[in-house]
PDB file of N, CA and C in Angstrom:
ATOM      1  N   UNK A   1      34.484 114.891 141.038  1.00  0.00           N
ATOM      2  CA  UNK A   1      33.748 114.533 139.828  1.00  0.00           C
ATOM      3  C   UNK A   1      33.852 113.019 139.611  1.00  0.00           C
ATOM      4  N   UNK A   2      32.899 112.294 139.583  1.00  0.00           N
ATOM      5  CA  UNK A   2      32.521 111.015 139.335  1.00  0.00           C
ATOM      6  C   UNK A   2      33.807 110.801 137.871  1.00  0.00           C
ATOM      7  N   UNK A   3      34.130 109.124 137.917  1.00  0.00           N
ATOM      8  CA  UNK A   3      35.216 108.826 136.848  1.00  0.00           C
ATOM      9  C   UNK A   3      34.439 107.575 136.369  1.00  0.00           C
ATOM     10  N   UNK A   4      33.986 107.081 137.097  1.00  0.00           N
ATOM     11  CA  UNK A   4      33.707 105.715 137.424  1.00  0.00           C
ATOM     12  C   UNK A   4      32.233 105.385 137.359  1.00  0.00           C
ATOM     13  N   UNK A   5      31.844 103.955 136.680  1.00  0.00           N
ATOM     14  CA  UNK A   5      30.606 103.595 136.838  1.00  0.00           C
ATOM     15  C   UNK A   5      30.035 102.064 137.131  1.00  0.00           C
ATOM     16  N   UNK A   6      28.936 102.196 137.654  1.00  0.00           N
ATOM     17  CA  UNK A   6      28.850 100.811 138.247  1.00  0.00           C
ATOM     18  C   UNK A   6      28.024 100.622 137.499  1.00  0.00           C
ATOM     19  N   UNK A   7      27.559  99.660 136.454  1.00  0.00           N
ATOM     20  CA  UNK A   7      26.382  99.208 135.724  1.00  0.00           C
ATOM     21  C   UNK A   7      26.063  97.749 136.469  1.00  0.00           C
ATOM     22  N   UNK A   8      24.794  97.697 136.537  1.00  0.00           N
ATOM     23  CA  UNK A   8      24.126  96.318 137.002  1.00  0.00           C
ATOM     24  C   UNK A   8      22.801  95.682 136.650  1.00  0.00           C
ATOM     25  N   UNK A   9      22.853  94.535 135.920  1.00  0.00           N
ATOM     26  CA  UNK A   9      21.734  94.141 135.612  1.00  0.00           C
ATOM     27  C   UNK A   9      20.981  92.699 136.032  1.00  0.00           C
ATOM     28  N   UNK A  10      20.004  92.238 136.010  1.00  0.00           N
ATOM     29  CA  UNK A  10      19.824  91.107 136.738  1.00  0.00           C
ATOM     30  C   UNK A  10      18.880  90.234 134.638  1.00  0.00           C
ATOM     31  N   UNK A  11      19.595  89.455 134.137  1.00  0.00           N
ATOM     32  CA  UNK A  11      19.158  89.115 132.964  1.00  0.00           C
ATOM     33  C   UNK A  11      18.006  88.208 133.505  1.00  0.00           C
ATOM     34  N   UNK A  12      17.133  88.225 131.902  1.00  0.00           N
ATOM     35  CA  UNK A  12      15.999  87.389 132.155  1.00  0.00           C
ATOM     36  C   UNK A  12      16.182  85.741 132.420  1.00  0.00           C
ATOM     37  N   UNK A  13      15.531  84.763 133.123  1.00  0.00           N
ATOM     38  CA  UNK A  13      15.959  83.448 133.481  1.00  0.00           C
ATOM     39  C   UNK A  13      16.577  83.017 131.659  1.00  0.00           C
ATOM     40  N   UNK A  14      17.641  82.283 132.149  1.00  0.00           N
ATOM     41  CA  UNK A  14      17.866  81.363 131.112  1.00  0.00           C
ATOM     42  C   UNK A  14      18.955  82.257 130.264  1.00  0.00           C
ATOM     43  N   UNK A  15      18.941  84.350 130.123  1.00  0.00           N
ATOM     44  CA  UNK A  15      19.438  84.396 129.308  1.00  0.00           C
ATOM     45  C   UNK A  15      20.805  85.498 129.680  1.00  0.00           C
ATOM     46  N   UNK A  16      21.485  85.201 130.873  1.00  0.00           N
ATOM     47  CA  UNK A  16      22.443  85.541 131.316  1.00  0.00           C
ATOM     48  C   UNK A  16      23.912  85.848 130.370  1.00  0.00           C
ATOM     49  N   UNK A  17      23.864  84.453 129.697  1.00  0.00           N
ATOM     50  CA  UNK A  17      25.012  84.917 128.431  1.00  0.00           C
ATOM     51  C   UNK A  17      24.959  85.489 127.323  1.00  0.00           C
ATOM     52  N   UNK A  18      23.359  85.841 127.243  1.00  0.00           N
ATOM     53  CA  UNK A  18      22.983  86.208 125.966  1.00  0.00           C
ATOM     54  C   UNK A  18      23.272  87.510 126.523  1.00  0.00           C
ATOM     55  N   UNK A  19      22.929  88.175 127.578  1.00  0.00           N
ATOM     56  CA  UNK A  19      22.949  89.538 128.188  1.00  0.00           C
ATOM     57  C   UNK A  19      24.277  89.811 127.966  1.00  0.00           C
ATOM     58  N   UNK A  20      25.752  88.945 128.804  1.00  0.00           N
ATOM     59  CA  UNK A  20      26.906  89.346 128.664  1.00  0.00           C
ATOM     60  C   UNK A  20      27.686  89.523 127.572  1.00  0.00           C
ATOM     61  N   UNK A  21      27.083  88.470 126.462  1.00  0.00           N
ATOM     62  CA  UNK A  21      27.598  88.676 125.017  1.00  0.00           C
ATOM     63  C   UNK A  21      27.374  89.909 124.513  1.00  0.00           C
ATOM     64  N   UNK A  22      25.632  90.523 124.679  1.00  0.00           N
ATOM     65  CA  UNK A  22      25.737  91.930 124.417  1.00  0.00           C
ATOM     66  C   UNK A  22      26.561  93.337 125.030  1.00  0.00           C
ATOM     67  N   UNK A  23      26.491  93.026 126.046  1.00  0.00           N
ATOM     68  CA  UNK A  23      27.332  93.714 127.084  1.00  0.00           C
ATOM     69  C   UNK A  23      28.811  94.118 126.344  1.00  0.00           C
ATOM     70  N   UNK A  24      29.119  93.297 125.996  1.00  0.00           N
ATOM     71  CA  UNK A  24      30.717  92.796 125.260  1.00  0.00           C
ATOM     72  C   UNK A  24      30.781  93.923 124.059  1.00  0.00           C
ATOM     73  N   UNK A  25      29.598  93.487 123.266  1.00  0.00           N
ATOM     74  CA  UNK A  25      29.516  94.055 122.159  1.00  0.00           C
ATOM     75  C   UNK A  25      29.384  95.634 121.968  1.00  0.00           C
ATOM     76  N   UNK A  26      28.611  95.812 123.313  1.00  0.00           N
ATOM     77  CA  UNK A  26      27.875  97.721 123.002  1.00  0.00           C
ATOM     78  C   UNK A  26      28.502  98.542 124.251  1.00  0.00           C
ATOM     79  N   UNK A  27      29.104  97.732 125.006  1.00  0.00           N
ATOM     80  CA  UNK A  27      29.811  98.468 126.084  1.00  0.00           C
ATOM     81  C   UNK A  27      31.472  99.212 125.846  1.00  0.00           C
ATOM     82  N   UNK A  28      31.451 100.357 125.796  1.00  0.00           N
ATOM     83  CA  UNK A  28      32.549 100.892 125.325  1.00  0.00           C
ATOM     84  C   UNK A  28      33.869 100.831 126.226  1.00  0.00           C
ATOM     85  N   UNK A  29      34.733 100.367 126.179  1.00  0.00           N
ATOM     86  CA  UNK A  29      36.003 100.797 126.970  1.00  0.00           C
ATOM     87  C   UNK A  29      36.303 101.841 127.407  1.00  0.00           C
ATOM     88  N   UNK A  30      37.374 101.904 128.628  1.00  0.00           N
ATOM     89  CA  UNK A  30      38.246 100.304 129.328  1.00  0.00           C
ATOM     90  C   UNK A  30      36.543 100.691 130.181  1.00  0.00           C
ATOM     91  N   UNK A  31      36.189  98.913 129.910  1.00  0.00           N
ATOM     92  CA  UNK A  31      35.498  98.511 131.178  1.00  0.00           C
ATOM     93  C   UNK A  31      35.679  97.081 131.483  1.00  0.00           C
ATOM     94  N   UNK A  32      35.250  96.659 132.697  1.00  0.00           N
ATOM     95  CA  UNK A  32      35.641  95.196 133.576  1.00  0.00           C
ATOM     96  C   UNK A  32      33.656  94.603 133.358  1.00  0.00           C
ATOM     97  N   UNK A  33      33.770  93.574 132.909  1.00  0.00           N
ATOM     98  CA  UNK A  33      32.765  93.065 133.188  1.00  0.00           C
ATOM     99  C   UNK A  33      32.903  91.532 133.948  1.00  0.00           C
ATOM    100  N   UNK A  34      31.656  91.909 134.940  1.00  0.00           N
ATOM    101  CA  UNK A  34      31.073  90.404 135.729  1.00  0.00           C
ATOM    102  C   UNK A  34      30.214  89.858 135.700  1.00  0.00           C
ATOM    103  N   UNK A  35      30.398  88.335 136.155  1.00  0.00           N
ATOM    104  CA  UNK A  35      28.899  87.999 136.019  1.00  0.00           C
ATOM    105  C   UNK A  35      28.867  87.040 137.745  1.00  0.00           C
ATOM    106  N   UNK A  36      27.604  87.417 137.907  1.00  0.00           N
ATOM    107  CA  UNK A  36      27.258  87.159 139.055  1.00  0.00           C
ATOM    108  C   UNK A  36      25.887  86.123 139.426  1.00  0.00           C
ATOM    109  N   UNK A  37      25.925  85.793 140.855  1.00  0.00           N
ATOM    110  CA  UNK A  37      25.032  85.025 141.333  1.00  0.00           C
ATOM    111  C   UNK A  37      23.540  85.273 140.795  1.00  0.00           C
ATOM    112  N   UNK A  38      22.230  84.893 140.491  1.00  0.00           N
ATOM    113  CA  UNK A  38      20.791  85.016 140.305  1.00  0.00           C
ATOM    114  C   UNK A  38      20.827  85.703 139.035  1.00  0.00           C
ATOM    115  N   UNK A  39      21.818  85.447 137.917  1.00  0.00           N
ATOM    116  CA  UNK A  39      21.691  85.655 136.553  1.00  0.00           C
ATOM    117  C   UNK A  39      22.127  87.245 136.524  1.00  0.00           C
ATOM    118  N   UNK A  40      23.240  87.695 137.350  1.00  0.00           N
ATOM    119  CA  UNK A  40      23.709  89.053 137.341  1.00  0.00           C
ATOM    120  C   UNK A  40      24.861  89.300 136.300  1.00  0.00           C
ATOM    121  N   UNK A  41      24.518  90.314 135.764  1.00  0.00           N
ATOM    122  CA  UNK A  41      26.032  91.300 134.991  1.00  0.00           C
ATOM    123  C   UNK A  41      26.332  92.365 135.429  1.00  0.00           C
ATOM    124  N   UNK A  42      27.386  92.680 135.935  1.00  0.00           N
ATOM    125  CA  UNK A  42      27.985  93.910 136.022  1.00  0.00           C
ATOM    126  C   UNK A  42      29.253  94.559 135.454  1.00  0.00           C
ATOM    127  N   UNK A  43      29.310  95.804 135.508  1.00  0.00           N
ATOM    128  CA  UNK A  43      29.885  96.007 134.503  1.00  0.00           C
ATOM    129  C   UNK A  43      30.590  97.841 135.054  1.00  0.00           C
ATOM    130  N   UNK A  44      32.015  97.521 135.567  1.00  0.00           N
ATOM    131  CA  UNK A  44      32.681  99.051 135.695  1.00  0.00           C
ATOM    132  C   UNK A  44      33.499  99.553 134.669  1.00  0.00           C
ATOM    133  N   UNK A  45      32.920 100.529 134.348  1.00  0.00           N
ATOM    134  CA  UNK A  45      33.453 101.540 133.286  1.00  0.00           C
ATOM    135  C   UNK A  45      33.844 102.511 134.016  1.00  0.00           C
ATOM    136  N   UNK A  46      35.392 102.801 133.543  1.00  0.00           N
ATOM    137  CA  UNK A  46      36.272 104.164 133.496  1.00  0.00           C
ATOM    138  C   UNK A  46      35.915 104.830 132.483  1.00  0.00           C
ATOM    139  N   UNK A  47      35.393 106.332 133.106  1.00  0.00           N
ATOM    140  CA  UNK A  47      35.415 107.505 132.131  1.00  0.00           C
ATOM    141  C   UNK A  47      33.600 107.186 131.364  1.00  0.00           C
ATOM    142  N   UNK A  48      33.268 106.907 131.947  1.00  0.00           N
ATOM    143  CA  UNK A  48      31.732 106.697 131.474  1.00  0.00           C
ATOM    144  C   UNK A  48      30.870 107.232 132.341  1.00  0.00           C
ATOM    145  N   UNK A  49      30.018 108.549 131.666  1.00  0.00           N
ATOM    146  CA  UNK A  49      28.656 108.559 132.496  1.00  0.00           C
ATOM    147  C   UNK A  49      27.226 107.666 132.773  1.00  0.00           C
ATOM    148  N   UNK A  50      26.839 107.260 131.549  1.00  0.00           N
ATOM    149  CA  UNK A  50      26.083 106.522 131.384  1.00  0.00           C
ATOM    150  C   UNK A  50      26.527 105.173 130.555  1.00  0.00           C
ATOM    151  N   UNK A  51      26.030 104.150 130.365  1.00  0.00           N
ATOM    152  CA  UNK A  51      25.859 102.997 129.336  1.00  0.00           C
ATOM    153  C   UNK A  51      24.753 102.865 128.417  1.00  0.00           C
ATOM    154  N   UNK A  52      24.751 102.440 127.388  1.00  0.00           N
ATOM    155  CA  UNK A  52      23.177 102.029 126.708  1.00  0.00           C
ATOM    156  C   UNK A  52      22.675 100.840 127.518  1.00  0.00           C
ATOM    157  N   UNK A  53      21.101 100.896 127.289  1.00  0.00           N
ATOM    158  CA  UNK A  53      19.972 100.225 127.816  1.00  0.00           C
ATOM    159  C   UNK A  53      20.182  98.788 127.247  1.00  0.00           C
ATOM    160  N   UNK A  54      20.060  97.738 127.509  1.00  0.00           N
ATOM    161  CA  UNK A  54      19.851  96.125 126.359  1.00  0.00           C
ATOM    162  C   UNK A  54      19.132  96.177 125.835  1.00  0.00           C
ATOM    163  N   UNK A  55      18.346  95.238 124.985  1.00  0.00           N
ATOM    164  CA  UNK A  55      17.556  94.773 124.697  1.00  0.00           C
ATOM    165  C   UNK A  55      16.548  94.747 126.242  1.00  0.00           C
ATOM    166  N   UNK A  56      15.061  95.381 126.003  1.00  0.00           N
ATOM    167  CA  UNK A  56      14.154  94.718 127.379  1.00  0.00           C
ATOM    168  C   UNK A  56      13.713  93.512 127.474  1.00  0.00           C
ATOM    169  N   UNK A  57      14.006  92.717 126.167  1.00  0.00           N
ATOM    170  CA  UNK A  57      13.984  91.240 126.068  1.00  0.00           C
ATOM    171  C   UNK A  57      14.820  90.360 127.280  1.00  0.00           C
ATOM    172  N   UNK A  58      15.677  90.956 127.446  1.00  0.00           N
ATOM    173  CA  UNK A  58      16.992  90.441 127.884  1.00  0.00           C
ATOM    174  C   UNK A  58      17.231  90.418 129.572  1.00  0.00           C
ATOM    175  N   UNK A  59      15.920  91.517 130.187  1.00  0.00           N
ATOM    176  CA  UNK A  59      16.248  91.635 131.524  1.00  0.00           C
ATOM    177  C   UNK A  59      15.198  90.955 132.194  1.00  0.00           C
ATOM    178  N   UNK A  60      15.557  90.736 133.249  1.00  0.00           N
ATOM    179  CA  UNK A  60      14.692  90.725 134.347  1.00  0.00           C
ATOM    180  C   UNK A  60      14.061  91.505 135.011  1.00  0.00           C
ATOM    181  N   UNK A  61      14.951  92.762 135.304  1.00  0.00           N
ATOM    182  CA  UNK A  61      14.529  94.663 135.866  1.00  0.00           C
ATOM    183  C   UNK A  61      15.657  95.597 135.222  1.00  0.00           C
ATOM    184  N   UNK A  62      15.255  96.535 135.312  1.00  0.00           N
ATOM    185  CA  UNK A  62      15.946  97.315 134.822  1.00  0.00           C
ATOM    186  C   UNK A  62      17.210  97.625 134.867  1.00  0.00           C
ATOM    187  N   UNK A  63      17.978  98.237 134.269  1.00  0.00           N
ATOM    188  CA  UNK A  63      19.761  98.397 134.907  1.00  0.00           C
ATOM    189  C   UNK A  63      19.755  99.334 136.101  1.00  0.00           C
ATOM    190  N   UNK A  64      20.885  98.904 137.179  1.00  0.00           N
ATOM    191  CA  UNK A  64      20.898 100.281 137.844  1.00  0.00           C
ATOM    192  C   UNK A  64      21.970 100.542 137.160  1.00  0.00           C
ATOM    193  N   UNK A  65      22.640 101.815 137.728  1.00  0.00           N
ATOM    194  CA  UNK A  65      23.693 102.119 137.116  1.00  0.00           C
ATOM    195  C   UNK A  65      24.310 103.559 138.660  1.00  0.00           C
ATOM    196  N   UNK A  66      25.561 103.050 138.720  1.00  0.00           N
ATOM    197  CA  UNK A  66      26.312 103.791 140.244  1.00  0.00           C
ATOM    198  C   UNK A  66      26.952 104.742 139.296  1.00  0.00           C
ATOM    199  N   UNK A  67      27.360 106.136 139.846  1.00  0.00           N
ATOM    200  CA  UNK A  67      28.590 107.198 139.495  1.00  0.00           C
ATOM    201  C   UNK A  67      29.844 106.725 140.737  1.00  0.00           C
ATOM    202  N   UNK A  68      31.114 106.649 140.627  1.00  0.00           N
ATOM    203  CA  UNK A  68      31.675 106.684 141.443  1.00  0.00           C
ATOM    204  C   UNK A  68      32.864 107.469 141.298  1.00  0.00           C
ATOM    205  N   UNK A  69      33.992 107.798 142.203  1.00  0.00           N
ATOM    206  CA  UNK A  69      35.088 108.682 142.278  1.00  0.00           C
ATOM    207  C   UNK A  69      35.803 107.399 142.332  1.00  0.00           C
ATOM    208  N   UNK A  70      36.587 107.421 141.774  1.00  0.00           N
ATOM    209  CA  UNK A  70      38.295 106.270 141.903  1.00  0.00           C
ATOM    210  C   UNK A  70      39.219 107.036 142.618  1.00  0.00           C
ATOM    211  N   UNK A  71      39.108 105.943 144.354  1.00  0.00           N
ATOM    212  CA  UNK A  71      39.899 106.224 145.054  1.00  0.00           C
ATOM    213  C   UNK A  71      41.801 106.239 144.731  1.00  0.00           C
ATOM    214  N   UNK A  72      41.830 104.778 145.088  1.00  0.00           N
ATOM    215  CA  UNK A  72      42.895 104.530 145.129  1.00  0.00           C
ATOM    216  C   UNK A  72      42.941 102.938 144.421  1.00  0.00           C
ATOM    217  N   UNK A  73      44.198 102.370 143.704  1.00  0.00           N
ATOM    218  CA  UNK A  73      44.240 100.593 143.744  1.00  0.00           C
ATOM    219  C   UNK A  73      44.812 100.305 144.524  1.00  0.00           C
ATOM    220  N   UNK A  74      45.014  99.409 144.775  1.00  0.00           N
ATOM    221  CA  UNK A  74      45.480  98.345 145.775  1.00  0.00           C
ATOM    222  C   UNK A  74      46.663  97.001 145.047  1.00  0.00           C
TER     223      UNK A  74
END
């Protein structure tokens, strides 16, 4: 059974921090957020099936979003 989730979004030009600030705000814990190369956020949540959508102001394309199993840490 999936534990784990991969959220990924690619924000609209220019508004990358505006995306992660929301992210911050509506994304429920424990999750790790990143930010990445070509205006990317991502975002792994423990114990989450889904995430809410942003603002569509805010993207560039749509979120994907991964299920994953938590192997092991390291």
């Amino acid at each position: 059974m999936a534990d784990t989730l991969m959220w990924e979004v690619r924000a609209a030009p220019g508004r990358r921090s505006e995306l992660a600030s929301w992210v911050v705000e509506h994304v429920p814990g424990p999750a790790e957020v990143y930010l990445g190369g070509q205006d990317r956020v991502v975002v792994i949540a423990r114990g989450a099936s889904r995430l809410p959508e942003p603002p569509p102001e805010l993207l560039a394309r749509p979120v994907a979003q991964w299920p994953f199993t938590h192997h092991r840490s390291l």
